[in-house]
Protein backbone atom coordinates (compact mmCIF):
# COMPACT_ATOMS: atom_id res chain seq x y z
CA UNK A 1 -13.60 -1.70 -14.93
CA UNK A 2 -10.45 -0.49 -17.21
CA UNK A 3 -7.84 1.41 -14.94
CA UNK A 4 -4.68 2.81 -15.60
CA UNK A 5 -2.43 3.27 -13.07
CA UNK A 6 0.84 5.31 -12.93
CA UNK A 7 3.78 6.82 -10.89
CA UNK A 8 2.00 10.22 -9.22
CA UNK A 9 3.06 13.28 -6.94
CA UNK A 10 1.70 12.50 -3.48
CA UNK A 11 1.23 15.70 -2.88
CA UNK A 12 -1.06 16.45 -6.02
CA UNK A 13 -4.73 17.55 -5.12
CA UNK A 14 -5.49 13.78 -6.32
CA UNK A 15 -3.16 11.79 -4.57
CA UNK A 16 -3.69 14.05 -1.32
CA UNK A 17 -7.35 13.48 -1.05
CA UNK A 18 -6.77 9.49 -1.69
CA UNK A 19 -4.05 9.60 1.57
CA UNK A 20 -6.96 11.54 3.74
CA UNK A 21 -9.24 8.70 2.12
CA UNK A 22 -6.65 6.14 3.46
CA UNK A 23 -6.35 8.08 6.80
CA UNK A 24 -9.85 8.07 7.35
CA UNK A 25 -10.62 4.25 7.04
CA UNK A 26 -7.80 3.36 9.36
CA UNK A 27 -9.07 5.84 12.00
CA UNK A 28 -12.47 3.70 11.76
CA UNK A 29 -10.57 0.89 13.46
CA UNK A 30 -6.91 1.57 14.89
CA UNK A 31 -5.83 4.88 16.56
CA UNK A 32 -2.90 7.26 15.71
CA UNK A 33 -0.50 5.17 18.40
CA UNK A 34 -1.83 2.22 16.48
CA UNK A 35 -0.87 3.02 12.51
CA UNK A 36 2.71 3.15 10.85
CA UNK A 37 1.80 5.14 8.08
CA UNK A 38 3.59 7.65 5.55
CA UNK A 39 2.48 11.41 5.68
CA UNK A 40 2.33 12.49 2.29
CA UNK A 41 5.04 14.39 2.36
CA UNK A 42 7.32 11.27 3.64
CA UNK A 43 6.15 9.52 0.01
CA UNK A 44 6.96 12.64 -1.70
CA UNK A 45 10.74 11.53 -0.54
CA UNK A 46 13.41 9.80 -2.45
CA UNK A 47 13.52 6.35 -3.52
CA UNK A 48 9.31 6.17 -2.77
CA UNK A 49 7.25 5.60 -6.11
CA UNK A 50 3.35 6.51 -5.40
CA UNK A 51 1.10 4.81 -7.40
CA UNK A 52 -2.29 6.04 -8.22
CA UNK A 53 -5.30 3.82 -9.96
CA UNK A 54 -7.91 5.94 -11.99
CA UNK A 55 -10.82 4.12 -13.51
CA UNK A 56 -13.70 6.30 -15.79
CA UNK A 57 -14.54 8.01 -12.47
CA UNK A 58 -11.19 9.55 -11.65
CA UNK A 59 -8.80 8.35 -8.79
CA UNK A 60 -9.74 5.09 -6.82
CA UNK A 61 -6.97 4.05 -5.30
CA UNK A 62 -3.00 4.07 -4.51
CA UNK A 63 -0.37 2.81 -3.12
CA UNK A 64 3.45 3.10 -2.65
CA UNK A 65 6.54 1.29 -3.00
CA UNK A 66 9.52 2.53 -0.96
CA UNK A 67 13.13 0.83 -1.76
CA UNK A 68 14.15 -0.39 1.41
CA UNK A 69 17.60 -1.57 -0.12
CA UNK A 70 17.40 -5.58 0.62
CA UNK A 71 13.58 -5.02 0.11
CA UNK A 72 10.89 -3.14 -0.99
CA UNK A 73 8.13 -2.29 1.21
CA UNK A 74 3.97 -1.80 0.45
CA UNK A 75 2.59 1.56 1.94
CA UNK A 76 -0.62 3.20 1.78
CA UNK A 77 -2.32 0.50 -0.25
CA UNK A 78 -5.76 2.02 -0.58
CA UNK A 79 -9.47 2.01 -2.77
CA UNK A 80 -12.12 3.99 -2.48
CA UNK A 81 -15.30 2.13 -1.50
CA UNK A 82 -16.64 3.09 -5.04
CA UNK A 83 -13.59 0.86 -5.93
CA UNK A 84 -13.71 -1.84 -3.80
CA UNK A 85 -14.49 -5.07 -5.87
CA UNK A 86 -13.25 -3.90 -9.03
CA UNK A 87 -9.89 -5.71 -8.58
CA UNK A 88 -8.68 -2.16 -8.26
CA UNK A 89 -5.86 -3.41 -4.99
CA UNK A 90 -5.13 -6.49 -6.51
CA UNK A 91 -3.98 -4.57 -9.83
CA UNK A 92 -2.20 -1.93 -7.60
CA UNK A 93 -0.63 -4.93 -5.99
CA UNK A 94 0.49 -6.55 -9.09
CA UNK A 95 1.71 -3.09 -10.85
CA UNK A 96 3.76 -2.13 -7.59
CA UNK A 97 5.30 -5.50 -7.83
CA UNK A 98 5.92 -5.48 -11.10
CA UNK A 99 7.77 -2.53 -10.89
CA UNK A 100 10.06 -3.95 -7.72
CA UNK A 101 10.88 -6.96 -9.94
CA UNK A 102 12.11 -4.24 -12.60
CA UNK A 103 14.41 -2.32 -9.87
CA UNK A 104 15.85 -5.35 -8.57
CA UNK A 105 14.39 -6.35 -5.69
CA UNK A 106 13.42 -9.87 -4.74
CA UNK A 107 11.43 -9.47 -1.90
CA UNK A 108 8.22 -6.97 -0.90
CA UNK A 109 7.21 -7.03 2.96
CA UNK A 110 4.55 -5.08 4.32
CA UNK A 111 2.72 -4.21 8.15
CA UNK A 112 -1.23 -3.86 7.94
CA UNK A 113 -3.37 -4.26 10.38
CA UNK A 114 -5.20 -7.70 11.26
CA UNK A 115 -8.69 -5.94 11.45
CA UNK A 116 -8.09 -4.86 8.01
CA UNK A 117 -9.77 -8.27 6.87
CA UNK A 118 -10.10 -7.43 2.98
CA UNK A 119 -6.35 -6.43 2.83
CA UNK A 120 -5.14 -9.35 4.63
CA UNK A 121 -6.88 -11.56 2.17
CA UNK A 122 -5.86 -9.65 -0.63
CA UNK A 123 -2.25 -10.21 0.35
CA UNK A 124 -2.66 -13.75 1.08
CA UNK A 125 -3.86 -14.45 -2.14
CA UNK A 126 -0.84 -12.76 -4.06
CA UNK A 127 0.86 -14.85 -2.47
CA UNK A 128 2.04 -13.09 0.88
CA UNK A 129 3.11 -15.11 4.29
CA UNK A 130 3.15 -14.10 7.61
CA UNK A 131 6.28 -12.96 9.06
CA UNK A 132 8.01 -11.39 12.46
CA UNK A 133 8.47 -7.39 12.43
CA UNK A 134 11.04 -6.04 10.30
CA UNK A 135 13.28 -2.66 9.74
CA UNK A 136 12.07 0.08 12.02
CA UNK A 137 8.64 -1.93 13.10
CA UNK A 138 9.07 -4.09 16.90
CA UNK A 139 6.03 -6.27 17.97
CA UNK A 140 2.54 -4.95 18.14
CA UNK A 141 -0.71 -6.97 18.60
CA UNK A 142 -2.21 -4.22 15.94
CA UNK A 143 0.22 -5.16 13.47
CA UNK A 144 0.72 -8.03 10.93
CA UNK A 145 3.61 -8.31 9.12
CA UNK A 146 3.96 -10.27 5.57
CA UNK A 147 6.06 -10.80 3.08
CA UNK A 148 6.78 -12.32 -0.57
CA UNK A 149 9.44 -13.17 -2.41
CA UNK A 150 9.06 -12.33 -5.86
């Protein structure tokens, strides 16, 4: 599948519906008290790229890197299910990293969820290790907490 991916408004039509997309799949398995996620209006803030993937179909998938100072942090990493085995997170994944490396940082950390099987695996095979809770995040059995240094 050829995708492009680039630096979007998360607040466009396109972005927006991805986020509900996003929204929706972690309500299948976590509740509200349970996810640590950006509205779309927090990613429309500053120093938070959103990244969207389109393939021939239109929009597939996002995800957004927020400058954290010391680090850079993965949110919203998401793909459609028409997506899903394209490669379409991986590439996200490598773009969003790529574009840390170029702002300086040297190290991305994230907080999924364990149930979120596909994304853990993802993650571990970039290259991703399992670390305690950092910045604003304290211990939760929903969360897992990774990190790589780039």
């Amino acid at each position: 599948m050829m995708l492009s991916i680039t630096a979007e408004d998360p607040l466009s039509d396109d972005a927006l519906a991805l986020i509900e997309g996003s929204e929706a799949a972690l309500r299948e398995v976590y509740t509200a008290d349970e996810c640590f996620t950006f509205s779309p209006s927090e990613l429309a803030r500053p120093g938070i790229t959103f990244f969207v993937a389109r393939g021939s179909a239109g929009p597939i998938g996002c995800v957004a890197l927020c400058d954290c100072g010391s680090y850079a942090e993965v949110k919203r990493l998401f793909v459609r299910p028409k997506g899903r085995g394209t490669g379409a997170g991986r590439a996200l994944m490598q773009h969003l990293e790529t574009t840390a490396r170029q702002n300086g940082h040297q190290t991305i950390r994230l907080e999924t969820g364990p149930k979120l099987s596909a994304g853990v695996a993802l993650y571990r095979a970039l290259g991703y290790a399992e670390r305690g809770p950092f910045g604003p995040y304290t211990d939760n059995p929903a969360s897992l907490f990774m990190e790589k240094t780039l």
